[in-house]
N, C-alpha and C. Protein backbone atom coordinates (compact mmCIF):
# COMPACT_ATOMS: atom_id res chain seq x y z
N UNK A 1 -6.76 6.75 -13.44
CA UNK A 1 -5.90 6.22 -12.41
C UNK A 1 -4.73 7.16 -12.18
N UNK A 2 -4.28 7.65 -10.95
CA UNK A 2 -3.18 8.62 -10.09
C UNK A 2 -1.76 8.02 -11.16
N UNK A 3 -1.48 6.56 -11.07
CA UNK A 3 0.10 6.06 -11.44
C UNK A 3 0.29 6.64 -13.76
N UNK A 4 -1.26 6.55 -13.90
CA UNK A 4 -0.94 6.70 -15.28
C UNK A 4 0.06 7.97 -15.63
N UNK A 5 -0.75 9.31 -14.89
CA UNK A 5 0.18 10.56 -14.67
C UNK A 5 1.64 10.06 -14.91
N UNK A 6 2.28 9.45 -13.85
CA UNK A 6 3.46 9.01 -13.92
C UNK A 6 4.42 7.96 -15.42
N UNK A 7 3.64 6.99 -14.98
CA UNK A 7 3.95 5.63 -16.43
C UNK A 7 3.05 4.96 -16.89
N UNK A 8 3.43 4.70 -18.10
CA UNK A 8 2.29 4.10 -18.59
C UNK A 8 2.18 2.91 -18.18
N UNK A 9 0.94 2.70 -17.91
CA UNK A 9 0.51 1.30 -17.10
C UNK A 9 -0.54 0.57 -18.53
N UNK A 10 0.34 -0.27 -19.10
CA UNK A 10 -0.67 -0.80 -19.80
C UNK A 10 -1.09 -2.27 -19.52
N UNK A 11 -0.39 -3.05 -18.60
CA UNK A 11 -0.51 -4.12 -18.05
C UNK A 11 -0.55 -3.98 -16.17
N UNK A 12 -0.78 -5.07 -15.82
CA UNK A 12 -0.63 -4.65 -14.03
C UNK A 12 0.65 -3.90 -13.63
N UNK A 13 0.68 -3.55 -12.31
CA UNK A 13 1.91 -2.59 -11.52
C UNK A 13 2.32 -3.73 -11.54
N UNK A 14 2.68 -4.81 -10.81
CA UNK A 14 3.34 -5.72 -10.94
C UNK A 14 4.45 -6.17 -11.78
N UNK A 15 3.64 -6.26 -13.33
CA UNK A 15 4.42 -6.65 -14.16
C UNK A 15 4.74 -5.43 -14.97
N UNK A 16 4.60 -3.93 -14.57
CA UNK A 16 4.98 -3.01 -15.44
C UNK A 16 6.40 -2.25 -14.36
N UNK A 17 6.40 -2.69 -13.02
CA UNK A 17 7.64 -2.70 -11.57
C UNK A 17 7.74 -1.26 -11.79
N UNK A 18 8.97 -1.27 -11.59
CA UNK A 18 10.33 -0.14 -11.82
C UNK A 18 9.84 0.66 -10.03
N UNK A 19 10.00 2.21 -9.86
CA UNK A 19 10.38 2.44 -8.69
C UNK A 19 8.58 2.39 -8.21
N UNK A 20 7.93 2.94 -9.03
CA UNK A 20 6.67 3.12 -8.80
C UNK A 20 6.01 1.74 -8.07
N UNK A 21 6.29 0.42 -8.27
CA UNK A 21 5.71 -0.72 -7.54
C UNK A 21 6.44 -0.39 -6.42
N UNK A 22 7.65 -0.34 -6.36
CA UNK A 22 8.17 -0.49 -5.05
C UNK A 22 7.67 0.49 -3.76
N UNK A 23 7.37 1.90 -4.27
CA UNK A 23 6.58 2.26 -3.47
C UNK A 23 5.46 2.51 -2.95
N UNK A 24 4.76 1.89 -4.02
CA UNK A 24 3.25 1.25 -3.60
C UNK A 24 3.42 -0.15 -2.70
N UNK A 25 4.83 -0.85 -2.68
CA UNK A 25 4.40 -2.15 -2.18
C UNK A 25 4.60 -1.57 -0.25
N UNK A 26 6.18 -0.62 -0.46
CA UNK A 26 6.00 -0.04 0.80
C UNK A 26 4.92 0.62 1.38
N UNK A 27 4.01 1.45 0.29
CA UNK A 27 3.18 2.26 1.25
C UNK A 27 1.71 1.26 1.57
N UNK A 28 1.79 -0.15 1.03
CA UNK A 28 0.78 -1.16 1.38
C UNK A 28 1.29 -1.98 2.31
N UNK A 29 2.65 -1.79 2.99
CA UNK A 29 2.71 -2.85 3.79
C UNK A 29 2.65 -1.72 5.06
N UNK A 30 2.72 -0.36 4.88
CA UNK A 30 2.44 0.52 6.08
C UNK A 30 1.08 0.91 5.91
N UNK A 31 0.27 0.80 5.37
CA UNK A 31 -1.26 0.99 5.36
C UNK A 31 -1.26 -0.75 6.63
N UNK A 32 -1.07 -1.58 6.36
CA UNK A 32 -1.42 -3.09 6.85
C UNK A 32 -0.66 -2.83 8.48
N UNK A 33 0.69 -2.29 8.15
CA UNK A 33 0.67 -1.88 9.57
C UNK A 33 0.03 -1.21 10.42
N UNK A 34 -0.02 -0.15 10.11
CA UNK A 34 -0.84 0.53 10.82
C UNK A 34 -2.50 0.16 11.13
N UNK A 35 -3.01 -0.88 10.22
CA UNK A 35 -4.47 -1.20 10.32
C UNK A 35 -4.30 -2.44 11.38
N UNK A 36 -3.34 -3.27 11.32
CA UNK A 36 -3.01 -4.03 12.70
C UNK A 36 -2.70 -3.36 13.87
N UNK A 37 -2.02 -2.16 13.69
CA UNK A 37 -2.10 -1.38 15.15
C UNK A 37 -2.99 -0.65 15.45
N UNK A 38 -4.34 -0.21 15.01
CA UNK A 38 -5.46 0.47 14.94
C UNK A 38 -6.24 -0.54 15.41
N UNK A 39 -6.39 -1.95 15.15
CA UNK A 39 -6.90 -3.00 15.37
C UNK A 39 -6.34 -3.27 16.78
N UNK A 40 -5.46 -3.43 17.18
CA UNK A 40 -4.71 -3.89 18.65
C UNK A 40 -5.20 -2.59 19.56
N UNK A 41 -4.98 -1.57 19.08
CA UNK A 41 -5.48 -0.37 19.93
C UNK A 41 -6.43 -0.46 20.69
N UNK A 42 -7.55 -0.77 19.18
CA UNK A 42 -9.06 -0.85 20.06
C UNK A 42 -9.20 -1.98 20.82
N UNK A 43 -8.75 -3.06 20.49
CA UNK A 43 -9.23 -4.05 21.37
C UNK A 43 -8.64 -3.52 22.70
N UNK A 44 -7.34 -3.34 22.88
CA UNK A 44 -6.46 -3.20 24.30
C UNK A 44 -7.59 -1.93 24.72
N UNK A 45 -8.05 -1.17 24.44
CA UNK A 45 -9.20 -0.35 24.80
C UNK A 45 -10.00 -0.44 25.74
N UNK A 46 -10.82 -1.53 24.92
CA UNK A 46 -12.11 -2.60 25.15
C UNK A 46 -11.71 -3.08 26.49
N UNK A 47 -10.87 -4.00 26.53
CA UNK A 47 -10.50 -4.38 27.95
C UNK A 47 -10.37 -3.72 29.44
């Protein structure tokens, strides 16, 4: 796993936090964005 490099993960990201969750939680809520605007794209397309 990529995060071990960094910290040791011996339990979930969740409950192991610090800066490393936080920017996994940001770069999952811009993966979700962008897959809702990839999604709106095509449809407005389609039409």
């Amino acid at each position: 796993m990529i995060l071990s490099l960094f910290l040791d993960v011996s339990g979930s990201l969740a409950a192991t936090g610090g800066p490393v969750a936080s920017v996994a939680l940001a770069g999952m809520m811009v993966v979700t964005l962008l897959g809702s605007w990839g999604a709106l794209w095509i449809v407005i397309r389609w039409r």
